[in-house]
PDB file of N, CA and C in Angstrom:
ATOM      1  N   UNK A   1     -83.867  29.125  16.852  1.00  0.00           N
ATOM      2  CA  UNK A   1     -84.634  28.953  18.069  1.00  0.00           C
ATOM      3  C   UNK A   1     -85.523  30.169  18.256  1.00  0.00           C
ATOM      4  N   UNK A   2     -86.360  29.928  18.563  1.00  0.00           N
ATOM      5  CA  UNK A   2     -87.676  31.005  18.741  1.00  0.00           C
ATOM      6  C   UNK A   2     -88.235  30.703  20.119  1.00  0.00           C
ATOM      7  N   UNK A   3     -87.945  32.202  21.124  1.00  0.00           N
ATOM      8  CA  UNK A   3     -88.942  32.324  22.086  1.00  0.00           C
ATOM      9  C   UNK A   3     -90.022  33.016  22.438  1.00  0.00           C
ATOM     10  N   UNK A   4     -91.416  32.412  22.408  1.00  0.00           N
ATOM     11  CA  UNK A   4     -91.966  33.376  23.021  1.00  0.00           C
ATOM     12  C   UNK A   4     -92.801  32.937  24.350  1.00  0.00           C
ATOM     13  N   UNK A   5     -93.137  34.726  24.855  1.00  0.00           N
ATOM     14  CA  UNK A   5     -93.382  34.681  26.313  1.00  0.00           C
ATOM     15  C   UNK A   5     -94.753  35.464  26.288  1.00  0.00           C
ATOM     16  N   UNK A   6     -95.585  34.392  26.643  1.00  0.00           N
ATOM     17  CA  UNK A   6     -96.797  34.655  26.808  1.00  0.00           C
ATOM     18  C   UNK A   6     -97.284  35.405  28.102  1.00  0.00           C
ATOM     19  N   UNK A   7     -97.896  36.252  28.381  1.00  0.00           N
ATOM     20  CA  UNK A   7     -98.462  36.490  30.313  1.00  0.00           C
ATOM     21  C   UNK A   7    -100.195  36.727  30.076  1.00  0.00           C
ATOM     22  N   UNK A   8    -100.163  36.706  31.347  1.00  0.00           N
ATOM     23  CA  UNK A   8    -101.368  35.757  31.879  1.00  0.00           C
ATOM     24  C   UNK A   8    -101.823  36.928  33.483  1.00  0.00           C
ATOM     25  N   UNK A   9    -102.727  38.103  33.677  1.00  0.00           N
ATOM     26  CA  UNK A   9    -101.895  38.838  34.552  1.00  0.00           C
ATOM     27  C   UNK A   9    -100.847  39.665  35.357  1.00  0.00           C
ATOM     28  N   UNK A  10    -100.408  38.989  34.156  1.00  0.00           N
ATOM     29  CA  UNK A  10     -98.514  40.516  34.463  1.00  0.00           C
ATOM     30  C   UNK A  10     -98.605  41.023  33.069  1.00  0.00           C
ATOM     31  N   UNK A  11     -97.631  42.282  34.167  1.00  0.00           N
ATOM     32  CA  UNK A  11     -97.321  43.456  33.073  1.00  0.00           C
ATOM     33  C   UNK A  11     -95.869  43.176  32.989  1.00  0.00           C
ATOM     34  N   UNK A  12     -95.045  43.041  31.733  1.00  0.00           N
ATOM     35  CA  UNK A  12     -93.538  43.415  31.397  1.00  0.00           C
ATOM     36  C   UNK A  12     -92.984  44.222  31.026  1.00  0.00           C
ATOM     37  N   UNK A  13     -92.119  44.771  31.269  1.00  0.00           N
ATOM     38  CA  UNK A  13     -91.542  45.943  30.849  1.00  0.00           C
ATOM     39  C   UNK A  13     -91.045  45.386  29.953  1.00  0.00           C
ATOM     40  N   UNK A  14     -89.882  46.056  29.283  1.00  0.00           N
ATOM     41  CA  UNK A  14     -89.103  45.501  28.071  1.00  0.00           C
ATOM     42  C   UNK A  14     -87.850  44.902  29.159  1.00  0.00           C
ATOM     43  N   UNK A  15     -87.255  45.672  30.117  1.00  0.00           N
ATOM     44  CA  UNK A  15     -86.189  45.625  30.437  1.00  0.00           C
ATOM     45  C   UNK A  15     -86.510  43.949  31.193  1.00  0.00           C
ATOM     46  N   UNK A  16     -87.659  43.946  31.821  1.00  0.00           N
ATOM     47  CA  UNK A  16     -87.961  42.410  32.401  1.00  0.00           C
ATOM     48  C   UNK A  16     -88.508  41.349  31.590  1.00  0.00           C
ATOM     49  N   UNK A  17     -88.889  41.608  30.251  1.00  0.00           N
ATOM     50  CA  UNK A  17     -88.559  40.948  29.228  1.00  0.00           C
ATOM     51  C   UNK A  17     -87.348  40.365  28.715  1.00  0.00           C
ATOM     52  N   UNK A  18     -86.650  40.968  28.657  1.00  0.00           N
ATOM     53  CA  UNK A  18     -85.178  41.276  28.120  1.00  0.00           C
ATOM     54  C   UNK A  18     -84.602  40.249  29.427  1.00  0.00           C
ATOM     55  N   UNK A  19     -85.031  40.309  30.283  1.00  0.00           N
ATOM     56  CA  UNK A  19     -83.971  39.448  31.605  1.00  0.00           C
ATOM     57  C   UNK A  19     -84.512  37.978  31.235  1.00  0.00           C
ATOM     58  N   UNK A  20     -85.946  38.273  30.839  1.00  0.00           N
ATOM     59  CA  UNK A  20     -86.275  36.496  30.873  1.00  0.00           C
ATOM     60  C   UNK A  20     -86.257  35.583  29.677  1.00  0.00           C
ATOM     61  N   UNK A  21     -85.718  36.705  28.426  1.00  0.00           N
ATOM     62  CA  UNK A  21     -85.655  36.289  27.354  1.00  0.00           C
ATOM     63  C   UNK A  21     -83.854  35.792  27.749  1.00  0.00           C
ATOM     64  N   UNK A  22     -83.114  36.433  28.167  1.00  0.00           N
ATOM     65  CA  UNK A  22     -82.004  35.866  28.452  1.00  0.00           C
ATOM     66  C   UNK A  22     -81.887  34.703  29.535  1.00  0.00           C
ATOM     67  N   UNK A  23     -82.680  34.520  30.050  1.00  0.00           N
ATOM     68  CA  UNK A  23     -82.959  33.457  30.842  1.00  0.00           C
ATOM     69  C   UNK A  23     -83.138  31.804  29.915  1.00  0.00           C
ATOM     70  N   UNK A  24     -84.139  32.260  28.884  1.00  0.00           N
ATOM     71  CA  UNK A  24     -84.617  31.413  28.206  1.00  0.00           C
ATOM     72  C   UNK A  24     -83.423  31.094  27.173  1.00  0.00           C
ATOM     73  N   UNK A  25     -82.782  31.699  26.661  1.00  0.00           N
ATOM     74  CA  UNK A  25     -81.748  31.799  25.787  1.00  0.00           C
ATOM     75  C   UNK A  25     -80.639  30.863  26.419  1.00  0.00           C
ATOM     76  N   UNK A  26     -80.387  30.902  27.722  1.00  0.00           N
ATOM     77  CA  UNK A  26     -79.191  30.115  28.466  1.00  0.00           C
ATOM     78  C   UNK A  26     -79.618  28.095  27.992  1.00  0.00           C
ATOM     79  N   UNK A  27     -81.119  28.392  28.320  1.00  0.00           N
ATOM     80  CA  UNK A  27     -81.435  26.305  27.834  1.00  0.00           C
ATOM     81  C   UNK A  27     -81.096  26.381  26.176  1.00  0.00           C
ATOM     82  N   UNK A  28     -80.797  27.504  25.627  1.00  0.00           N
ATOM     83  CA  UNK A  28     -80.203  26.488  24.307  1.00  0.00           C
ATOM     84  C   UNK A  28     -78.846  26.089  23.898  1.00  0.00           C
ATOM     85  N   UNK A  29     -77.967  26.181  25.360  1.00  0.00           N
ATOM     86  CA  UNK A  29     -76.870  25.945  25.617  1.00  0.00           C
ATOM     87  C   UNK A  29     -76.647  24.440  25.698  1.00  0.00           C
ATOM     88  N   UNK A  30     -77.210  24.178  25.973  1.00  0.00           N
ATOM     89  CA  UNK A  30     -77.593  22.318  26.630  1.00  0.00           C
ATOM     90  C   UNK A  30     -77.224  21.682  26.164  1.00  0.00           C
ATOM     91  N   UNK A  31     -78.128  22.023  24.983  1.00  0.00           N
ATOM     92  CA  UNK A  31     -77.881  20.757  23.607  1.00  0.00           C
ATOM     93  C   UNK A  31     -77.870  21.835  22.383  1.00  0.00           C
ATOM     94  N   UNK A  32     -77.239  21.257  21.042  1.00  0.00           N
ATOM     95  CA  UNK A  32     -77.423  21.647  20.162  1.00  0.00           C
ATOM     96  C   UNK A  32     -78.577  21.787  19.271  1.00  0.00           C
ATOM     97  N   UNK A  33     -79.584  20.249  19.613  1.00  0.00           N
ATOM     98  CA  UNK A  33     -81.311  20.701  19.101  1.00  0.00           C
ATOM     99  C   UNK A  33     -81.982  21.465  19.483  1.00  0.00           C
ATOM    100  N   UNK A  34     -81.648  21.995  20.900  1.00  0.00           N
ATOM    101  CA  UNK A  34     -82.301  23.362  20.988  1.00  0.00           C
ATOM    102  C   UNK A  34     -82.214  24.783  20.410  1.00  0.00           C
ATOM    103  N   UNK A  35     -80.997  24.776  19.683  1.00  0.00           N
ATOM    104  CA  UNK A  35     -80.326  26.099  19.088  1.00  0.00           C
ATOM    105  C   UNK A  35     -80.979  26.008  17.616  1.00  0.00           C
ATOM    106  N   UNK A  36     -81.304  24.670  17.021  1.00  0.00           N
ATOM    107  CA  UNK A  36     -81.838  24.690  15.380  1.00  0.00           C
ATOM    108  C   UNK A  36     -83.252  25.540  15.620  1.00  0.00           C
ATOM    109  N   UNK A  37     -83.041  25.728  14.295  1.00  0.00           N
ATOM    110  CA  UNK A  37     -84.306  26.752  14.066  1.00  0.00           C
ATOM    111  C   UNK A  37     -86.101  26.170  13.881  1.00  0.00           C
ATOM    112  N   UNK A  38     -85.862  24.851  14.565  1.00  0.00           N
ATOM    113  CA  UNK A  38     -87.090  24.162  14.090  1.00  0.00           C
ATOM    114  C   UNK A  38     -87.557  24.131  15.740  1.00  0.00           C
ATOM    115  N   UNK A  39     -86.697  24.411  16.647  1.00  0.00           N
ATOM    116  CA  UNK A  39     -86.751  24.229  17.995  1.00  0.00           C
ATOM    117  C   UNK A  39     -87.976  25.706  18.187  1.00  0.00           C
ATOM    118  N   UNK A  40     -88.504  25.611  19.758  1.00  0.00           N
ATOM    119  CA  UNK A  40     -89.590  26.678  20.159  1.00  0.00           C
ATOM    120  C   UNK A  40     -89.421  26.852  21.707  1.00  0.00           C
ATOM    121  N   UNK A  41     -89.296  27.284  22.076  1.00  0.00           N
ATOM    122  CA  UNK A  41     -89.544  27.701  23.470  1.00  0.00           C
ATOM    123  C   UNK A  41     -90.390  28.603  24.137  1.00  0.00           C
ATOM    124  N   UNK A  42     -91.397  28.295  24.647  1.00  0.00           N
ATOM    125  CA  UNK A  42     -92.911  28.777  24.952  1.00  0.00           C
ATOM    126  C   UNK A  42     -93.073  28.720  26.252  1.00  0.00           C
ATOM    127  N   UNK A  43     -93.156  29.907  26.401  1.00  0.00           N
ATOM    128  CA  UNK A  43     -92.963  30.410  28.265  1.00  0.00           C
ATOM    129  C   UNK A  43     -94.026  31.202  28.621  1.00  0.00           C
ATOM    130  N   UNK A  44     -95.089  30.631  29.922  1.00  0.00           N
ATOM    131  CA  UNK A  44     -96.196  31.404  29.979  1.00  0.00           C
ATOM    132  C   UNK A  44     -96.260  31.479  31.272  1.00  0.00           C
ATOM    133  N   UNK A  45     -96.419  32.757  31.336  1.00  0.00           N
ATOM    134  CA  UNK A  45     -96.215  33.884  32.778  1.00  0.00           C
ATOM    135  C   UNK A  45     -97.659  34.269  33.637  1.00  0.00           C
ATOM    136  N   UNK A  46     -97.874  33.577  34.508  1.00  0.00           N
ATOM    137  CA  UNK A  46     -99.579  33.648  34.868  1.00  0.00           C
ATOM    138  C   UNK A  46     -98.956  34.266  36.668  1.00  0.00           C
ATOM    139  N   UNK A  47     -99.967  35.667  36.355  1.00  0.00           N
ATOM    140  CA  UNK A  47    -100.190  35.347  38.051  1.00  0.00           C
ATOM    141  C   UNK A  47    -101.776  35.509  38.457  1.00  0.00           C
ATOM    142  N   UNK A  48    -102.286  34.461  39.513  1.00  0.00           N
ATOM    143  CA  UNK A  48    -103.078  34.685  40.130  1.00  0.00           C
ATOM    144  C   UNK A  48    -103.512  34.979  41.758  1.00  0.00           C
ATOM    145  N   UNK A  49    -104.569  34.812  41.870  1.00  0.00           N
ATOM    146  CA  UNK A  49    -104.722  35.165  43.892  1.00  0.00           C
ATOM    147  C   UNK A  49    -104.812  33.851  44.083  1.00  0.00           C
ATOM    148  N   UNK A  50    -104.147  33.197  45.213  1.00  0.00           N
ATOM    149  CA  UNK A  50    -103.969  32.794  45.735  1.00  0.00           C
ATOM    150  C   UNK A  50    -103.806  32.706  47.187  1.00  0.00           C
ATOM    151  N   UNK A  51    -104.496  31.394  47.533  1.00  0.00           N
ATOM    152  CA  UNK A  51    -104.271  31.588  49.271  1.00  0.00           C
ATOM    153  C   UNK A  51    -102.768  31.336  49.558  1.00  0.00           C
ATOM    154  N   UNK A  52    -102.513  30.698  49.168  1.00  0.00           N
ATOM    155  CA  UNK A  52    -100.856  30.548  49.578  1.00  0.00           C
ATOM    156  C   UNK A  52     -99.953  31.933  48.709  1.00  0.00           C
ATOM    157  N   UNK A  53     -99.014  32.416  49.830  1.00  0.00           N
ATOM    158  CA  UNK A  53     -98.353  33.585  48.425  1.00  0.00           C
ATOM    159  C   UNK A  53     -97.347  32.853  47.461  1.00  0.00           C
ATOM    160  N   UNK A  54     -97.216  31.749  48.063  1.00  0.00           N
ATOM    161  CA  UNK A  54     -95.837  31.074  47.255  1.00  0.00           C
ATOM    162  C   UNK A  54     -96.059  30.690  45.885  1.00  0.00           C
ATOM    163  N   UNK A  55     -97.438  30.029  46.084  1.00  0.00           N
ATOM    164  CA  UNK A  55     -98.518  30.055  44.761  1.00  0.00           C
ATOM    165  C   UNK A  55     -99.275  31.078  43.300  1.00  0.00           C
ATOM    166  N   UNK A  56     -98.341  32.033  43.991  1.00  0.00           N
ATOM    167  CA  UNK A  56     -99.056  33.723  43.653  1.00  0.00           C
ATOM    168  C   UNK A  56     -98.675  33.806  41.909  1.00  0.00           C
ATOM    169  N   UNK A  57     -97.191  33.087  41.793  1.00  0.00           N
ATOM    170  CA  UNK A  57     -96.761  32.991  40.095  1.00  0.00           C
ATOM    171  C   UNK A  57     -96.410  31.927  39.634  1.00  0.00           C
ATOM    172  N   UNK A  58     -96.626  31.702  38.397  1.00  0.00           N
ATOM    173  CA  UNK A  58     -96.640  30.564  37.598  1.00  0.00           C
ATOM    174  C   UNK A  58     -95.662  30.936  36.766  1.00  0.00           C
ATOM    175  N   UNK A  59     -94.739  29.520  36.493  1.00  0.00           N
ATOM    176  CA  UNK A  59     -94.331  29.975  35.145  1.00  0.00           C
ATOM    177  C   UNK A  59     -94.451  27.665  34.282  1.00  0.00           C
ATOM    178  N   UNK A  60     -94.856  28.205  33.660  1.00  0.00           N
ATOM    179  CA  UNK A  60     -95.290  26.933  32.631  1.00  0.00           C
ATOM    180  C   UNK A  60     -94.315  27.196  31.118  1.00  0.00           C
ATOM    181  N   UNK A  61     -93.358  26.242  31.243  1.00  0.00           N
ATOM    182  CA  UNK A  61     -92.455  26.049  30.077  1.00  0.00           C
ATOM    183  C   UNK A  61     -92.205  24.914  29.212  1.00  0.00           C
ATOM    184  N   UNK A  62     -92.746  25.311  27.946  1.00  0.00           N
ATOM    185  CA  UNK A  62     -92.619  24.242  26.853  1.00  0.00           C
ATOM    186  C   UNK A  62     -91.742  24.214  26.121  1.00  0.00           C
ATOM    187  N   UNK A  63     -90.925  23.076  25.646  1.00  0.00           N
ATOM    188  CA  UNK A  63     -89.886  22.880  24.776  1.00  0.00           C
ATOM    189  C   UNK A  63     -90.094  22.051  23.455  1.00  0.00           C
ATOM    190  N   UNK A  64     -90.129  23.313  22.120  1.00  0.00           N
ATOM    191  CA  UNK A  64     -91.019  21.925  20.879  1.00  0.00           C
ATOM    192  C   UNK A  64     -89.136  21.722  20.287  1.00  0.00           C
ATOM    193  N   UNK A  65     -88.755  20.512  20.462  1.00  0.00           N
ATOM    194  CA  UNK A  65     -88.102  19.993  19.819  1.00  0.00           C
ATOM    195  C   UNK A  65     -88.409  19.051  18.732  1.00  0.00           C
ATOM    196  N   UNK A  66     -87.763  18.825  17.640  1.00  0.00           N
ATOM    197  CA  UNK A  66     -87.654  17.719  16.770  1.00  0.00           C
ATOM    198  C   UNK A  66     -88.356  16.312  17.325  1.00  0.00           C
ATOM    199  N   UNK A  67     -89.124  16.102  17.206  1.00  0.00           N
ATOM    200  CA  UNK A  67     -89.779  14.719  17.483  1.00  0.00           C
ATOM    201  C   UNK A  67     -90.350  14.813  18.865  1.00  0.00           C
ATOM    202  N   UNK A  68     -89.843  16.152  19.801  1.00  0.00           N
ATOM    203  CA  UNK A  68     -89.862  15.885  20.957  1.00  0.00           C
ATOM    204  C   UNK A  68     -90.635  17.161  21.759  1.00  0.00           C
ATOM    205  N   UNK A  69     -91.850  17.244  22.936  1.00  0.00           N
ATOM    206  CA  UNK A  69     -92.076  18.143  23.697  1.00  0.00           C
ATOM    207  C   UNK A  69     -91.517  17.718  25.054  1.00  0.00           C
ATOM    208  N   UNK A  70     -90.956  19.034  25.795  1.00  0.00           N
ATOM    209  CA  UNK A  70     -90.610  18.614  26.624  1.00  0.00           C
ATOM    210  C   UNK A  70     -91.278  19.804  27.687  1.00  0.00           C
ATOM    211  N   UNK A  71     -91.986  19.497  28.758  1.00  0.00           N
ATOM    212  CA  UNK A  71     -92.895  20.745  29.790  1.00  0.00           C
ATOM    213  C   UNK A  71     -92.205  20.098  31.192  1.00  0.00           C
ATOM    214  N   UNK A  72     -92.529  21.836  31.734  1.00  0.00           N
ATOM    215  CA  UNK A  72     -91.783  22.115  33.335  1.00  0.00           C
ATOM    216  C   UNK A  72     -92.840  23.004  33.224  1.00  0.00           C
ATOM    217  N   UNK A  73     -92.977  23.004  34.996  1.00  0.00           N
ATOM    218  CA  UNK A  73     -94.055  23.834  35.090  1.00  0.00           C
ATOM    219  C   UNK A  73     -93.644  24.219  37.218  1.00  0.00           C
ATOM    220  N   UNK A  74     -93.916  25.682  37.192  1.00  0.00           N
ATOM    221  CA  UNK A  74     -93.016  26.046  38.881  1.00  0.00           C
ATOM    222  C   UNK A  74     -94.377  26.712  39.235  1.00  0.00           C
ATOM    223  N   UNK A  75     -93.969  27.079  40.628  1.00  0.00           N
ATOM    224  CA  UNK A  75     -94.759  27.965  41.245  1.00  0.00           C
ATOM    225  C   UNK A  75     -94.192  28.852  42.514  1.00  0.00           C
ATOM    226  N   UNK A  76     -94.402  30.155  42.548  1.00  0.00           N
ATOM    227  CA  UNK A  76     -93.560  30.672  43.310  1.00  0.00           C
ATOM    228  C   UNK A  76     -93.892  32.153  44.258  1.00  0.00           C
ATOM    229  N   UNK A  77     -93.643  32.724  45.318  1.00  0.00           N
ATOM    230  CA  UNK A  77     -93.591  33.736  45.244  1.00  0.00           C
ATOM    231  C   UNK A  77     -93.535  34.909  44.506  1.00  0.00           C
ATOM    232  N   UNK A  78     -92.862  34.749  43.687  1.00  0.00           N
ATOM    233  CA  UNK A  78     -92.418  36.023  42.547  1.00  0.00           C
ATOM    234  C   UNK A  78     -92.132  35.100  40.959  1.00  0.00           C
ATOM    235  N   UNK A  79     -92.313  36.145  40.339  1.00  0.00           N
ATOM    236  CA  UNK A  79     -92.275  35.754  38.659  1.00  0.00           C
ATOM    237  C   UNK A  79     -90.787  35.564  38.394  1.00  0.00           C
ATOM    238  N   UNK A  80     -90.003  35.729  39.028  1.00  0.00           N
ATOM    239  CA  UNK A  80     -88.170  35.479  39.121  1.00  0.00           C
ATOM    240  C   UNK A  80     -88.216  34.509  39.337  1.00  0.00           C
ATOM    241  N   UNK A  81     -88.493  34.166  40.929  1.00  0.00           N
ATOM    242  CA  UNK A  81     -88.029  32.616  41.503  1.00  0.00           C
ATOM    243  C   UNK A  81     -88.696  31.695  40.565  1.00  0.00           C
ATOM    244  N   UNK A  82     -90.407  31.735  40.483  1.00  0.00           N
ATOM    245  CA  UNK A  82     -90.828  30.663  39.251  1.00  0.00           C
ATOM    246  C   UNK A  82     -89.723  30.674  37.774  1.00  0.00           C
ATOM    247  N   UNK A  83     -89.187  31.576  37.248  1.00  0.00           N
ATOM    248  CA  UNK A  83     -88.649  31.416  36.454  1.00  0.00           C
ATOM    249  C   UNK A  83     -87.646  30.483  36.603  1.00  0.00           C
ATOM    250  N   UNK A  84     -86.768  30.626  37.761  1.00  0.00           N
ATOM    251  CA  UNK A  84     -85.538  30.282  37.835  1.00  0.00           C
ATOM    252  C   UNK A  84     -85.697  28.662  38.372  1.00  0.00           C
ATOM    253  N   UNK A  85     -86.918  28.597  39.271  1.00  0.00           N
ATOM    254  CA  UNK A  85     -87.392  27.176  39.168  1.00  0.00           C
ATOM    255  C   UNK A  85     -87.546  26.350  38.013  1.00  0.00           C
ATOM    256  N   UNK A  86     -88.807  26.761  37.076  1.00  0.00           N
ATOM    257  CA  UNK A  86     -88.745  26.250  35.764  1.00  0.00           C
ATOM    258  C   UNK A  86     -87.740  25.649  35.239  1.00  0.00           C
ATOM    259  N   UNK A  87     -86.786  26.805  35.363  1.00  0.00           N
ATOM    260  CA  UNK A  87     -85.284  26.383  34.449  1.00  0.00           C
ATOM    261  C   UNK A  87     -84.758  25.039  35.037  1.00  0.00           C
ATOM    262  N   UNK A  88     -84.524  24.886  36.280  1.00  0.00           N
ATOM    263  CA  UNK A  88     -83.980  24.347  36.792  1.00  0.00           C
ATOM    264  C   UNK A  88     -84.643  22.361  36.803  1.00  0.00           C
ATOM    265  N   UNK A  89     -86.312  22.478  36.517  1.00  0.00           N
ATOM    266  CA  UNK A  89     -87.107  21.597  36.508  1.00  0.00           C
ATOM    267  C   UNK A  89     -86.771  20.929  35.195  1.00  0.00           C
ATOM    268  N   UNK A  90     -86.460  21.493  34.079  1.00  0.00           N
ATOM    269  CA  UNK A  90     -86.239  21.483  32.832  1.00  0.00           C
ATOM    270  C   UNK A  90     -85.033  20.879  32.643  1.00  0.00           C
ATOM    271  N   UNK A  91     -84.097  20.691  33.271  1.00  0.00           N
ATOM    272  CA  UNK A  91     -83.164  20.077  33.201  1.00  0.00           C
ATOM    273  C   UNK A  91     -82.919  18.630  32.856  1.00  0.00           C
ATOM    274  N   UNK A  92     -83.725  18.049  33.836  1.00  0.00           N
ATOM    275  CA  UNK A  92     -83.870  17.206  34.023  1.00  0.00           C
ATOM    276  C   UNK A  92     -84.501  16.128  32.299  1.00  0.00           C
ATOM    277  N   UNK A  93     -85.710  16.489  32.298  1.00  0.00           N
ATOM    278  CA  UNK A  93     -86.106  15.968  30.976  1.00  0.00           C
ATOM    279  C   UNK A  93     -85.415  16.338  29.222  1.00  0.00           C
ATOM    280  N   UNK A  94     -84.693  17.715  29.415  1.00  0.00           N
ATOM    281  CA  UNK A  94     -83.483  17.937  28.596  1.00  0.00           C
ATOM    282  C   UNK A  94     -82.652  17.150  28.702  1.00  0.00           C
ATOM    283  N   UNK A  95     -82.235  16.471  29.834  1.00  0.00           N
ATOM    284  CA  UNK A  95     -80.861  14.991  29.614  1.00  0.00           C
ATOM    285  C   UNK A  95     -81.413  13.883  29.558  1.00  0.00           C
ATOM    286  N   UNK A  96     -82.730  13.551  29.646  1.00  0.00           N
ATOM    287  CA  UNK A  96     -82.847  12.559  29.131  1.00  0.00           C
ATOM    288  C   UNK A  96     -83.200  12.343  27.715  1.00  0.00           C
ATOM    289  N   UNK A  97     -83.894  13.535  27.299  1.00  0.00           N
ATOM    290  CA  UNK A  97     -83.640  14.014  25.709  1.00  0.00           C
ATOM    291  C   UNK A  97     -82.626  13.400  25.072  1.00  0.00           C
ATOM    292  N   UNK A  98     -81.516  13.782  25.908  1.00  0.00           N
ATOM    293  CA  UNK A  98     -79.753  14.241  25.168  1.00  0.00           C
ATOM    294  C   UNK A  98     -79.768  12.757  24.971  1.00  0.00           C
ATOM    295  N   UNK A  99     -79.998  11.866  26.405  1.00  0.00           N
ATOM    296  CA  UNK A  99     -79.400  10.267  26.619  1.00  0.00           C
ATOM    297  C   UNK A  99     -80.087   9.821  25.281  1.00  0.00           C
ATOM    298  N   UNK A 100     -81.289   9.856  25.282  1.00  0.00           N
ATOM    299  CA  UNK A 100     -81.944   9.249  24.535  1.00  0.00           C
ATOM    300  C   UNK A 100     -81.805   9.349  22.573  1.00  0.00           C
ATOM    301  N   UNK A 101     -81.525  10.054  22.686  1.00  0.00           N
ATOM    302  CA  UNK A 101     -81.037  11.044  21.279  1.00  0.00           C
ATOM    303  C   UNK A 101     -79.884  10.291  20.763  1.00  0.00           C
ATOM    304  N   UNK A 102     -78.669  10.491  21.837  1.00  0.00           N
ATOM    305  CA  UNK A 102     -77.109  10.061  21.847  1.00  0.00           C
ATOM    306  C   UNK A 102     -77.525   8.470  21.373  1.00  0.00           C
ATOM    307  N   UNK A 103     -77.981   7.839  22.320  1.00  0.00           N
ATOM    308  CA  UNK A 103     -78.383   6.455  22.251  1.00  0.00           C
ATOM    309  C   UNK A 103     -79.108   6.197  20.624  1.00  0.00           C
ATOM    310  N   UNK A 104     -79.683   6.583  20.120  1.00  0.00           N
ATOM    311  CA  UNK A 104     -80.047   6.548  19.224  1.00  0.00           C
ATOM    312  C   UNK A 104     -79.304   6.747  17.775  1.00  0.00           C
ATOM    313  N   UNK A 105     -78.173   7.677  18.140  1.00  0.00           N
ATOM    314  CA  UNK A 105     -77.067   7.998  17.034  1.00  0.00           C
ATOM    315  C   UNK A 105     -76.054   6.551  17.380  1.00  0.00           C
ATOM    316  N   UNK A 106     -76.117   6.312  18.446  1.00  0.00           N
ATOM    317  CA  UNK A 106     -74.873   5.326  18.423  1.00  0.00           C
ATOM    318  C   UNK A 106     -75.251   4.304  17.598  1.00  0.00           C
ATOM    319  N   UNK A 107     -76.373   3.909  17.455  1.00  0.00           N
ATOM    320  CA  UNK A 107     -76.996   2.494  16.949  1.00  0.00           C
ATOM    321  C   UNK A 107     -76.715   2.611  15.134  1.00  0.00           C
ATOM    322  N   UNK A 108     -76.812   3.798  14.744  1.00  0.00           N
ATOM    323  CA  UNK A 108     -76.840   3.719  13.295  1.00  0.00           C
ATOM    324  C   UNK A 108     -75.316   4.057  13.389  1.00  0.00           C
TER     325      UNK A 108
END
């Protein structure tokens, strides 16, 4: 599994690198196609001005699986909460991945 984290307007330290690379590391818990090495996880960190502050960070997350892309995309006050949104948006189209996948092994 390979992540990388693109930004767009922010600066990262290593150490806030390091938090969101472990962030990203937790979705290849899910499933096991996310852990093969053909899998990608592509995380892009934008902040702009905005009239709303809630709007202020982006985080846009792609998942290249085997046959499969899967995108979440947050918006937030801070580059944390979008993160932790993302994750959480991502869920969702990761189980239907899984259903769909499973369903597919049962048949053969």
């Amino acid at each position: 599994m390979q992540i990388k984290i693109h930004t767009q307007n922010v600066e990262l330290s290593q150490e806030r690198e390091a938090y969101f690379m472990e962030k990203f590391e937790r979705i290849t818990q899910w499933t096991s196609r996310l852990s093969d090495d053909s899998s990608e996880i592509k995380a892009d960190l934008i902040h702009q001005a905005s009239k709303k502050p809630e709007d202020a960070y982006e985080c846009h997350l792609t998942l290249f699986i085997p046959n499969e892309t899967l995108r979440a995309e947050a918006h937030a006050a801070s580059l944390e909460n979008a993160v932790d949104n993302v994750i959480e948006k991502i869920k969702g189209p990761i189980e239907r991945y899984k259903d769909k996948t499973h369903h597919i092994s049962e048949r053969h």
